[in-house]
N, C-alpha and C. Protein backbone atom coordinates (compact mmCIF):
# COMPACT_ATOMS: atom_id res chain seq x y z
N UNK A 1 -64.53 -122.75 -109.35
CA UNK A 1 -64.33 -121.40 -108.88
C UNK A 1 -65.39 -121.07 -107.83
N UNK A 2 -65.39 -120.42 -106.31
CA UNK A 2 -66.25 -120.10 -105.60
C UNK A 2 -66.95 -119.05 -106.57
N UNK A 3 -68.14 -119.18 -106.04
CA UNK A 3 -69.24 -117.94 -106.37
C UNK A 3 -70.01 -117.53 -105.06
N UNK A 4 -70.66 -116.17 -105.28
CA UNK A 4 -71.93 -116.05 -104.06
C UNK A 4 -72.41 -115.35 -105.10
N UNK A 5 -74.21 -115.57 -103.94
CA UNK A 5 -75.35 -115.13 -104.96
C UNK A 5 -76.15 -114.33 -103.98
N UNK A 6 -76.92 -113.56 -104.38
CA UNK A 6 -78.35 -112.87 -103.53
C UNK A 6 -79.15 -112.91 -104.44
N UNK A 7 -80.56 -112.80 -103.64
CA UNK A 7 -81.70 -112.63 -104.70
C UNK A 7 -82.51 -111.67 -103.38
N UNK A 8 -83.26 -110.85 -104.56
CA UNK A 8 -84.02 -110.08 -103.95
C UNK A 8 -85.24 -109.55 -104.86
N UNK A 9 -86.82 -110.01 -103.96
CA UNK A 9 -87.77 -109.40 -104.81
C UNK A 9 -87.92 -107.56 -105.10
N UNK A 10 -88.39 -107.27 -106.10
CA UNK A 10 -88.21 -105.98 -106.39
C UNK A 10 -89.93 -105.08 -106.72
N UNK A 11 -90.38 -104.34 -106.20
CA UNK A 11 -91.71 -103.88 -106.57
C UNK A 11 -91.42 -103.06 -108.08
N UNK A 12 -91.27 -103.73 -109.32
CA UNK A 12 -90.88 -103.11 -109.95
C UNK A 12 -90.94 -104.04 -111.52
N UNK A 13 -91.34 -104.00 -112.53
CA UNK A 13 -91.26 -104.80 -113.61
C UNK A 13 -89.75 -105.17 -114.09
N UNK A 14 -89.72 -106.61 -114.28
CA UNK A 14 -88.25 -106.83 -114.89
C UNK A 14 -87.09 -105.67 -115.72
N UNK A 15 -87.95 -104.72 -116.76
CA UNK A 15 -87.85 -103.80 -117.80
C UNK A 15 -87.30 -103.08 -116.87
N UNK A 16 -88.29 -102.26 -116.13
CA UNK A 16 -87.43 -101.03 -115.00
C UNK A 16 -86.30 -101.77 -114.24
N UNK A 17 -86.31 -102.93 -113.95
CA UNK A 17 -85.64 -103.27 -112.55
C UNK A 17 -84.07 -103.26 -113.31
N UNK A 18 -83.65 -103.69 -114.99
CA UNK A 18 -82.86 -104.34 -115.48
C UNK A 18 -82.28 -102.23 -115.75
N UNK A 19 -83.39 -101.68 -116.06
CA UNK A 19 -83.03 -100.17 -116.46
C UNK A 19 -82.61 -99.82 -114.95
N UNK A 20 -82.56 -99.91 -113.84
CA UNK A 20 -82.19 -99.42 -112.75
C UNK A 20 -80.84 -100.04 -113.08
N UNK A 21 -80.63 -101.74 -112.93
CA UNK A 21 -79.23 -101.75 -112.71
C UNK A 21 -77.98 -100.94 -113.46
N UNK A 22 -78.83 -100.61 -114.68
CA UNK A 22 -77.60 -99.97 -115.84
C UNK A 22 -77.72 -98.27 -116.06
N UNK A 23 -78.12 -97.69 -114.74
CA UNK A 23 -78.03 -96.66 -114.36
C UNK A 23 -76.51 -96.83 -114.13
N UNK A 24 -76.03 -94.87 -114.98
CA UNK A 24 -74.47 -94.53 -114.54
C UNK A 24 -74.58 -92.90 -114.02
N UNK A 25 -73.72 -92.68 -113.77
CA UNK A 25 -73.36 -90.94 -113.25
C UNK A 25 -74.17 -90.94 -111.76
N UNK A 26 -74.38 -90.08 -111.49
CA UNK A 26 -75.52 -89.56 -110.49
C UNK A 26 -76.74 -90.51 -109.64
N UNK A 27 -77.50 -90.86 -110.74
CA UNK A 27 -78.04 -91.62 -110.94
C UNK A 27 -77.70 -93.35 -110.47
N UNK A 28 -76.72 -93.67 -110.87
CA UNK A 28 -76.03 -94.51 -109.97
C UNK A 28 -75.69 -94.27 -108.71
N UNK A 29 -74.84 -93.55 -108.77
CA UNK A 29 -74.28 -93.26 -107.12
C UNK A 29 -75.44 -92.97 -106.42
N UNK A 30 -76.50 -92.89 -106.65
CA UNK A 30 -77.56 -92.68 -105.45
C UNK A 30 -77.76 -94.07 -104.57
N UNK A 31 -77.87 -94.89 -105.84
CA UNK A 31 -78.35 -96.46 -104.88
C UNK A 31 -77.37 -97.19 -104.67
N UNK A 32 -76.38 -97.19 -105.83
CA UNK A 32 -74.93 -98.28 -105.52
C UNK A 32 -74.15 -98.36 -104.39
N UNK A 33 -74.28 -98.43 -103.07
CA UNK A 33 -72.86 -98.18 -102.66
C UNK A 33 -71.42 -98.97 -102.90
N UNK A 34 -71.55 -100.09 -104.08
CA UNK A 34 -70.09 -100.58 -104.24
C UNK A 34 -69.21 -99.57 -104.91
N UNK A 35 -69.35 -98.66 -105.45
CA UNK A 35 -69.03 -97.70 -106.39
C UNK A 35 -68.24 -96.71 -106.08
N UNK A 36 -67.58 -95.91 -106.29
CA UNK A 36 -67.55 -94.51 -106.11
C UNK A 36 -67.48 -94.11 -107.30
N UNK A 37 -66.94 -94.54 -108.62
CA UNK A 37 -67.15 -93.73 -109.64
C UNK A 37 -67.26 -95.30 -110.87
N UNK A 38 -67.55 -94.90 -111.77
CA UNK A 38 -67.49 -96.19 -113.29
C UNK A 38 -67.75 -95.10 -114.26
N UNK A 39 -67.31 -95.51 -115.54
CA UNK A 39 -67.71 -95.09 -116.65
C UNK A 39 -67.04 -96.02 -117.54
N UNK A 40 -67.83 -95.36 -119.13
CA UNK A 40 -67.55 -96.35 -120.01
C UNK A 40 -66.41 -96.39 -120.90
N UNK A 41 -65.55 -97.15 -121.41
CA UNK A 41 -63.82 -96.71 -121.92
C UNK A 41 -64.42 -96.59 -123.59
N UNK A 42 -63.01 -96.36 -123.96
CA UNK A 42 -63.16 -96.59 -125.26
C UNK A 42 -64.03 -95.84 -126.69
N UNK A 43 -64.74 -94.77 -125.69
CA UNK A 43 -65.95 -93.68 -126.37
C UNK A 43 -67.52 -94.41 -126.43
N UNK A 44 -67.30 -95.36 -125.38
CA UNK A 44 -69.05 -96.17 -125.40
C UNK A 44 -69.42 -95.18 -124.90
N UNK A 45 -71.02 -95.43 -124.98
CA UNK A 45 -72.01 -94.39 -124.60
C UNK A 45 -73.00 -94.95 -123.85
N UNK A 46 -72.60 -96.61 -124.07
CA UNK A 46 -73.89 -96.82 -123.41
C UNK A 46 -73.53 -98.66 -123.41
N UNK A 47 -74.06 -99.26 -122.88
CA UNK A 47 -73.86 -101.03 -122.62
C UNK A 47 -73.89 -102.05 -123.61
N UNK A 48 -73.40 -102.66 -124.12
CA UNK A 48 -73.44 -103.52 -125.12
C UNK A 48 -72.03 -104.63 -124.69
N UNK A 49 -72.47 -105.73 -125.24
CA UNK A 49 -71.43 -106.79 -125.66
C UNK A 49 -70.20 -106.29 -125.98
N UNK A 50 -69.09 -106.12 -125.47
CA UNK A 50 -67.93 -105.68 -125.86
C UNK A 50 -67.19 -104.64 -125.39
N UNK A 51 -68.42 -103.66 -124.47
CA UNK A 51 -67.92 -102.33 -123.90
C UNK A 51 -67.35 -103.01 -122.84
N UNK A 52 -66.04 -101.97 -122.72
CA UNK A 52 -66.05 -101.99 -121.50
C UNK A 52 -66.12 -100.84 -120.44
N UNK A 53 -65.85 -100.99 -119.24
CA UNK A 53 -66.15 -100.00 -118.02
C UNK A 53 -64.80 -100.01 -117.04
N UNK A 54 -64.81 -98.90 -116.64
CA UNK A 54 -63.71 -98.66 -115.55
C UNK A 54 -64.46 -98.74 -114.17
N UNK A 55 -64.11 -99.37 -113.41
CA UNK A 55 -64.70 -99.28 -111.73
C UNK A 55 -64.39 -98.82 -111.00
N UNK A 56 -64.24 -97.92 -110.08
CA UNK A 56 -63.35 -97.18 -108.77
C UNK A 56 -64.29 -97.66 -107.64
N UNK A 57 -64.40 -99.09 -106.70
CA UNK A 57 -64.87 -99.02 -105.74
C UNK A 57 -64.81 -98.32 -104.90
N UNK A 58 -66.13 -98.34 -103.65
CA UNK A 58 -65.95 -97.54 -102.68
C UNK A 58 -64.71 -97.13 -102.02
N UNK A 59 -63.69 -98.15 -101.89
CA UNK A 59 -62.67 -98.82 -100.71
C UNK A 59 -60.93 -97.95 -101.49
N UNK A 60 -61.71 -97.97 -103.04
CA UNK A 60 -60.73 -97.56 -103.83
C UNK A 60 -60.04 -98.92 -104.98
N UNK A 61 -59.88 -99.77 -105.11
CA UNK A 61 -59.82 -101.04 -105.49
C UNK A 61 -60.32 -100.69 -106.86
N UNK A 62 -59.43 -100.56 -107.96
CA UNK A 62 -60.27 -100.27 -109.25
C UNK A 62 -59.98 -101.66 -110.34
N UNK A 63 -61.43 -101.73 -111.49
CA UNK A 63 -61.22 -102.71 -112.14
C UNK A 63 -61.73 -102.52 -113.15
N UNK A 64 -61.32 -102.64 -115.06
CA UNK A 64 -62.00 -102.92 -116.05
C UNK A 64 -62.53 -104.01 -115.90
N UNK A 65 -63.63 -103.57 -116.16
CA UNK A 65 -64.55 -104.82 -117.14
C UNK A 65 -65.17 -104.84 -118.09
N UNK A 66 -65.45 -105.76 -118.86
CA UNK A 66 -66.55 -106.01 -120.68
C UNK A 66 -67.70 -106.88 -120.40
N UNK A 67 -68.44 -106.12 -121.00
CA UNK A 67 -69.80 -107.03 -120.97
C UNK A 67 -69.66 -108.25 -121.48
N UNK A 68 -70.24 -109.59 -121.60
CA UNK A 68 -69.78 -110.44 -122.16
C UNK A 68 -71.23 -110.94 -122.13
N UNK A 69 -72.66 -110.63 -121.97
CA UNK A 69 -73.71 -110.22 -122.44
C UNK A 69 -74.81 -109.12 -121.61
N UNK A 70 -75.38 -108.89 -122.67
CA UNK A 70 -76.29 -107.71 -122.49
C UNK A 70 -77.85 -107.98 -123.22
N UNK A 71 -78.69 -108.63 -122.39
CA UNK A 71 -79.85 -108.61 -122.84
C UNK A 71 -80.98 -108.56 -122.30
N UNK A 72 -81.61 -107.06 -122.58
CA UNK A 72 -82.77 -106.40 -121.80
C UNK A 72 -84.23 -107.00 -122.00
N UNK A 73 -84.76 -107.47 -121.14
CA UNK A 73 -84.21 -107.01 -119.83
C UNK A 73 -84.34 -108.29 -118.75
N UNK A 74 -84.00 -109.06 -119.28
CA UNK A 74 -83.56 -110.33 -118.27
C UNK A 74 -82.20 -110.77 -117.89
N UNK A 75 -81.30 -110.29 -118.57
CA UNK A 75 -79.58 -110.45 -117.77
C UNK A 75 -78.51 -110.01 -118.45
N UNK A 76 -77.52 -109.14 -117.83
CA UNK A 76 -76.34 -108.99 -118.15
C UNK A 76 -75.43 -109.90 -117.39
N UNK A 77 -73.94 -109.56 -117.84
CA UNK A 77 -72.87 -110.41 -117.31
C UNK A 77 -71.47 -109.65 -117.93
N UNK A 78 -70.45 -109.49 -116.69
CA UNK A 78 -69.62 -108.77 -117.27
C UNK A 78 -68.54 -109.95 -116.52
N UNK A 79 -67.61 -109.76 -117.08
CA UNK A 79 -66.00 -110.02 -116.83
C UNK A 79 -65.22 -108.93 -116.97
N UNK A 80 -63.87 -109.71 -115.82
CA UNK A 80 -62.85 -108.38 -115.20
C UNK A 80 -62.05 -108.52 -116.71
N UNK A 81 -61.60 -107.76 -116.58
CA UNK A 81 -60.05 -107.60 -117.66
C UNK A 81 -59.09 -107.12 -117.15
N UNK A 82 -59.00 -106.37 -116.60
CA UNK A 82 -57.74 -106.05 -115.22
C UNK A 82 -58.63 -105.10 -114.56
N UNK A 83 -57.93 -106.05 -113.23
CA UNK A 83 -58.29 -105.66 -111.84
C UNK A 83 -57.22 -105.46 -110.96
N UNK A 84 -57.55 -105.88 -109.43
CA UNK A 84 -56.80 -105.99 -107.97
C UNK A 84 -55.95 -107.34 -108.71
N UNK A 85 -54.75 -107.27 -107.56
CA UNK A 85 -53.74 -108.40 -108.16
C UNK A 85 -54.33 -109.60 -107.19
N UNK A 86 -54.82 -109.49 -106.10
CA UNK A 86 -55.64 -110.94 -105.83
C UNK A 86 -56.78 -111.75 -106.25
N UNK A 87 -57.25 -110.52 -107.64
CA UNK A 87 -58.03 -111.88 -108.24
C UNK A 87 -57.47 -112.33 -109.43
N UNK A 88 -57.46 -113.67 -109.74
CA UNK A 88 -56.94 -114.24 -111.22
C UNK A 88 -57.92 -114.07 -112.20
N UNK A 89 -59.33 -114.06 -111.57
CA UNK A 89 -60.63 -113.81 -112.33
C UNK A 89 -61.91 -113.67 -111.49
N UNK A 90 -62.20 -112.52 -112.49
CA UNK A 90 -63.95 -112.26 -111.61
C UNK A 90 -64.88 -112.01 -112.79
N UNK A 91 -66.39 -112.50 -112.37
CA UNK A 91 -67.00 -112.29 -113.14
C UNK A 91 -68.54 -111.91 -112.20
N UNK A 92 -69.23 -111.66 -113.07
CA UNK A 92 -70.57 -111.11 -112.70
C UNK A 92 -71.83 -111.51 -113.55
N UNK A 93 -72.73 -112.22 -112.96
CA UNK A 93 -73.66 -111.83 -113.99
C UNK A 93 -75.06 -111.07 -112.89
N UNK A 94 -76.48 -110.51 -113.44
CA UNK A 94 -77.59 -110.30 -112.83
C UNK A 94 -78.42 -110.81 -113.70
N UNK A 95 -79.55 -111.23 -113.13
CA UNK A 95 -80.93 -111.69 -114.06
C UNK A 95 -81.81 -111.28 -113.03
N UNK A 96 -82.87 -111.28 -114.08
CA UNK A 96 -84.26 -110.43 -113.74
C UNK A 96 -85.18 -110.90 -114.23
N UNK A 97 -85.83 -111.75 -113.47
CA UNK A 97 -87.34 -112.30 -113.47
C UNK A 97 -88.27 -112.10 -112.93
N UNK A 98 -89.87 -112.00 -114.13
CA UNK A 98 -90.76 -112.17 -113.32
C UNK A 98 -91.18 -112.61 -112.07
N UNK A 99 -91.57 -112.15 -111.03
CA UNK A 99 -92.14 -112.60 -109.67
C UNK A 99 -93.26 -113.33 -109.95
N UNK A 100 -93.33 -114.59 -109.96
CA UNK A 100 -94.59 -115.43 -110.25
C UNK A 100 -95.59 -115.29 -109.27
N UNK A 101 -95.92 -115.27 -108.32
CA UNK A 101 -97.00 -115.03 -107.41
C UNK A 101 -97.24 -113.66 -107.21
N UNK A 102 -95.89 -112.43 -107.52
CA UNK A 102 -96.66 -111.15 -107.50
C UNK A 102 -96.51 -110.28 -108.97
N UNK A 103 -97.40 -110.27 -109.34
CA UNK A 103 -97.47 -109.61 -110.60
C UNK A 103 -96.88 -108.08 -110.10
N UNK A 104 -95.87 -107.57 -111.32
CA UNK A 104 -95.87 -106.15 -111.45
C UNK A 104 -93.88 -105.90 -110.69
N UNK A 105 -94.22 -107.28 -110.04
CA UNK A 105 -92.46 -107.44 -109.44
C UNK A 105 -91.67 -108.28 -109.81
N UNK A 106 -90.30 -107.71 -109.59
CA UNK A 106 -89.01 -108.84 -110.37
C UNK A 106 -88.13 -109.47 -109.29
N UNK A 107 -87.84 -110.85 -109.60
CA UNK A 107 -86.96 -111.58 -108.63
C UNK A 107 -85.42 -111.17 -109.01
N UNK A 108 -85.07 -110.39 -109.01
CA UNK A 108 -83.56 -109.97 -109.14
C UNK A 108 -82.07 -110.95 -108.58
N UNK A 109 -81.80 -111.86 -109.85
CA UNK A 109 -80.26 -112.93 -108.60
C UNK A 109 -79.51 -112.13 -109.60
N UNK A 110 -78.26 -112.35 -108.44
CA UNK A 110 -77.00 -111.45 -108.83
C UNK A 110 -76.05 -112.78 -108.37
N UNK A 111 -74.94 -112.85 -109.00
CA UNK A 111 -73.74 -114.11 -108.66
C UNK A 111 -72.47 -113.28 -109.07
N UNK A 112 -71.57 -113.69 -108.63
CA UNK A 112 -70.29 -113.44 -108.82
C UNK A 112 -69.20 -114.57 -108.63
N UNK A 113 -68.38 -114.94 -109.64
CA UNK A 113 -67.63 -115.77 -109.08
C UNK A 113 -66.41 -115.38 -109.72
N UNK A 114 -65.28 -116.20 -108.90
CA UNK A 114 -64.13 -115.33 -109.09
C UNK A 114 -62.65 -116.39 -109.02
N UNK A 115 -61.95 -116.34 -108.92
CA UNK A 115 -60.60 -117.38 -108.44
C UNK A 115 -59.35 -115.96 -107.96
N UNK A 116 -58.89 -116.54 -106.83
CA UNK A 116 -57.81 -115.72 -106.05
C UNK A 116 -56.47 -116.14 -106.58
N UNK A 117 -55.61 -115.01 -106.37
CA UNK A 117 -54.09 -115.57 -106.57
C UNK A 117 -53.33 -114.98 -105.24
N UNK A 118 -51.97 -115.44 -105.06
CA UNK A 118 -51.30 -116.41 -105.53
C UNK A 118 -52.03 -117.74 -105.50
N UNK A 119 -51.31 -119.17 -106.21
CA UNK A 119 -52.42 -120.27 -105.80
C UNK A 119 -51.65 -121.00 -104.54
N UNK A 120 -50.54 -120.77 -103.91
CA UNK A 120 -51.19 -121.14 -102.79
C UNK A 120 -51.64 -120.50 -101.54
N UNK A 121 -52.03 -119.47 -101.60
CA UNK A 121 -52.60 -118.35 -100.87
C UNK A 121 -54.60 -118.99 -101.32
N UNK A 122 -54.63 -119.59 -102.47
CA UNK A 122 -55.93 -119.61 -102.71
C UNK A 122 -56.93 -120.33 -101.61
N UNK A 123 -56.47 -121.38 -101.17
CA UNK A 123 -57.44 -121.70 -100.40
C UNK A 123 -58.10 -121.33 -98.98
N UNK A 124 -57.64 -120.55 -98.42
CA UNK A 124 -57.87 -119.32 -97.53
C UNK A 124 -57.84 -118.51 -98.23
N UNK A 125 -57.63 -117.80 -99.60
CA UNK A 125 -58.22 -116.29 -99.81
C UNK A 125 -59.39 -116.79 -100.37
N UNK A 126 -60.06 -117.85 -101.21
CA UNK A 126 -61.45 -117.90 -101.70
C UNK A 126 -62.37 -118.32 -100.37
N UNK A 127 -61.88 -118.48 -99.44
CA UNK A 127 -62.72 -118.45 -98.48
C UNK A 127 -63.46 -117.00 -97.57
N UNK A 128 -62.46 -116.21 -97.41
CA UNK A 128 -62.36 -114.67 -97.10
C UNK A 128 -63.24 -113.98 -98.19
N UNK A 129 -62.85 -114.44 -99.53
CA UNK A 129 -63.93 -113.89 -100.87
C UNK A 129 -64.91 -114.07 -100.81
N UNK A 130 -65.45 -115.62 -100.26
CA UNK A 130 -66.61 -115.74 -100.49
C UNK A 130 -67.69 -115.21 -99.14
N UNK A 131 -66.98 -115.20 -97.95
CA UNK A 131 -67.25 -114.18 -97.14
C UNK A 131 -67.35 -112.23 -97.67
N UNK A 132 -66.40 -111.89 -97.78
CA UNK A 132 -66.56 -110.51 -98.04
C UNK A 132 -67.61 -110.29 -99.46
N UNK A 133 -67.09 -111.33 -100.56
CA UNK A 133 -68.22 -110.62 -101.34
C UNK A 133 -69.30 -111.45 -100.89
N UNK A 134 -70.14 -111.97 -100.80
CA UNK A 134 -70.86 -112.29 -99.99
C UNK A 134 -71.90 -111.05 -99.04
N UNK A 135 -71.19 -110.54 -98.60
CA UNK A 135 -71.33 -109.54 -97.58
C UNK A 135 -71.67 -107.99 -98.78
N UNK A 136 -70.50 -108.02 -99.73
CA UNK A 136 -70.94 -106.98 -100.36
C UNK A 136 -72.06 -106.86 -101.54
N UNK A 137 -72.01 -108.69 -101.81
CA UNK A 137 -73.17 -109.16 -102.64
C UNK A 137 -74.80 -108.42 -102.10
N UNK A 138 -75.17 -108.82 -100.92
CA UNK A 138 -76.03 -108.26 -100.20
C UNK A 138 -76.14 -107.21 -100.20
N UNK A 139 -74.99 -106.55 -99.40
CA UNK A 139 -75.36 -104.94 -99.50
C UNK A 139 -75.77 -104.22 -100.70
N UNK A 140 -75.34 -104.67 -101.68
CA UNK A 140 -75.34 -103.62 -102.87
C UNK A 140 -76.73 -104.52 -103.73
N UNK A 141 -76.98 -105.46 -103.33
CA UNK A 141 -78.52 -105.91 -104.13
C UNK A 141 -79.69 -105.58 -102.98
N UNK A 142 -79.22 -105.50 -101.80
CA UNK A 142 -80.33 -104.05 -100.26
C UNK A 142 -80.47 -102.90 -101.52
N UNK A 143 -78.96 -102.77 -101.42
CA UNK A 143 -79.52 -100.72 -101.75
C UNK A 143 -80.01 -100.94 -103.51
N UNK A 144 -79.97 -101.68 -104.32
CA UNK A 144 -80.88 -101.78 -105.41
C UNK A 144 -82.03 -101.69 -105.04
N UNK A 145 -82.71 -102.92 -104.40
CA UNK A 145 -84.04 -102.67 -104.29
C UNK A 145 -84.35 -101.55 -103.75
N UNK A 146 -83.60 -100.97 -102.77
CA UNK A 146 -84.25 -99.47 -102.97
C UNK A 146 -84.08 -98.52 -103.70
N UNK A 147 -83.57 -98.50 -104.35
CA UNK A 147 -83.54 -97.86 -105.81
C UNK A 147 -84.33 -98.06 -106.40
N UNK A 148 -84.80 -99.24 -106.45
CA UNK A 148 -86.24 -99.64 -107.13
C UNK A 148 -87.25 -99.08 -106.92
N UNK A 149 -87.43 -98.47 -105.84
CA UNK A 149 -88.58 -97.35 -104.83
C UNK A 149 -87.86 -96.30 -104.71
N UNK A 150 -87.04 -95.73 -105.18
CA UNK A 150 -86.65 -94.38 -105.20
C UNK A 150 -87.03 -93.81 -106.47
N UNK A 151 -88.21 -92.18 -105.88
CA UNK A 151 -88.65 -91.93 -107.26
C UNK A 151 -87.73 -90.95 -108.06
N UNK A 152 -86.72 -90.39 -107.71
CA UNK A 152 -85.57 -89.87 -108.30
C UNK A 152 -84.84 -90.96 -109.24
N UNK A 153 -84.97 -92.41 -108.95
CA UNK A 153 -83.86 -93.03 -109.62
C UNK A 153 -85.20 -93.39 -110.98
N UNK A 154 -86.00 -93.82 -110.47
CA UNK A 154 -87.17 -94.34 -111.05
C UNK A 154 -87.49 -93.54 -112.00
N UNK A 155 -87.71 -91.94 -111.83
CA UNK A 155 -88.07 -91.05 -113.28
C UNK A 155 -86.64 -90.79 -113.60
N UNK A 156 -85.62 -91.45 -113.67
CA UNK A 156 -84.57 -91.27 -114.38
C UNK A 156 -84.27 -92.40 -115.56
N UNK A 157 -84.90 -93.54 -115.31
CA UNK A 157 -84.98 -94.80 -116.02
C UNK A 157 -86.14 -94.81 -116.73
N UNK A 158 -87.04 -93.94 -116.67
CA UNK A 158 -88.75 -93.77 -116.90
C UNK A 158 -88.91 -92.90 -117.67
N UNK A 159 -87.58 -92.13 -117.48
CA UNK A 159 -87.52 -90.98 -118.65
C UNK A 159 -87.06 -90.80 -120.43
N UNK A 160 -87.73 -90.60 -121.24
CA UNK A 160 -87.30 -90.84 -123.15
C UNK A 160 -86.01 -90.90 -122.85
């Protein structure tokens, strides 16, 4: 299955950096731009193994997904459950590691990998995928790290 990845250092301890990504409401939409809206189905309240989430990308493109792990604060990983009809499967994970040469910061990789349908449409659409997300991989692990330095998002993750 193609995948793409970004990594990006973060001025920020693994703990906060992993509490930024699992920012929702408000709070999200400040730094995300893949988003326009998510929440959690089913009466979750909050992230765990099993929840799942509704997605409304920016573009409009909406998708469930379930965590398929959750552990703070070095990596989650979710899978689609229904999505767009051109993917057969997508998945996600993020991890969050110590910055070994700079104390106090986290190396943040994000991957996604996915398989296109129809299959024979696949081998030119996982190419276009791995271009576009690719492209949106980046953008949306840019506007994290600044989230990471945003002190609005920061005393929101910082807060009891």
């Amino acid at each position: 299955m193609p995948s793409v990845e970004a990594r990006v250092v973060v001025p920020v301890t693994p703990d906060v950096a992993f509490a930024v990504s699992q920012t929702t409401g408000e709070t999200r939409l400040r730094w995300d731009p893949f988003i326009r809206r998510q929440h959690f189905l089913d009466g979750a309240e909050r992230p765990a193994v099993g929840v799942r989430t509704r997605t409304v990308h920016r573009l409009g493109l909406a998708m469930t997904s379930e965590y398929v792990s959750f552990n703070p604060p070095t990596n989650v990983g979710m899978r689609m459950v229904d999505g767009s009809w051109f993917f057969e499967k997508f998945a996600g994970g993020w991890q969050f590691r110590p910055a070994e040469d700079r104390p106090g910061h986290t190396v943040a990789t994000w991957r996604y990998t996915f398989a296109t349908r129809p299959d024979w449409l696949a081998p030119l659409a996982d190419r276009i995928g791995v271009w576009l997300l690719g492209r949106d991989i980046r953008r949306r692990l840019d506007a994290f790290a600044r989230g990471c330095t945003d002190p609005v998002v920061l005393s929101a993750v910082e807060a009891p």
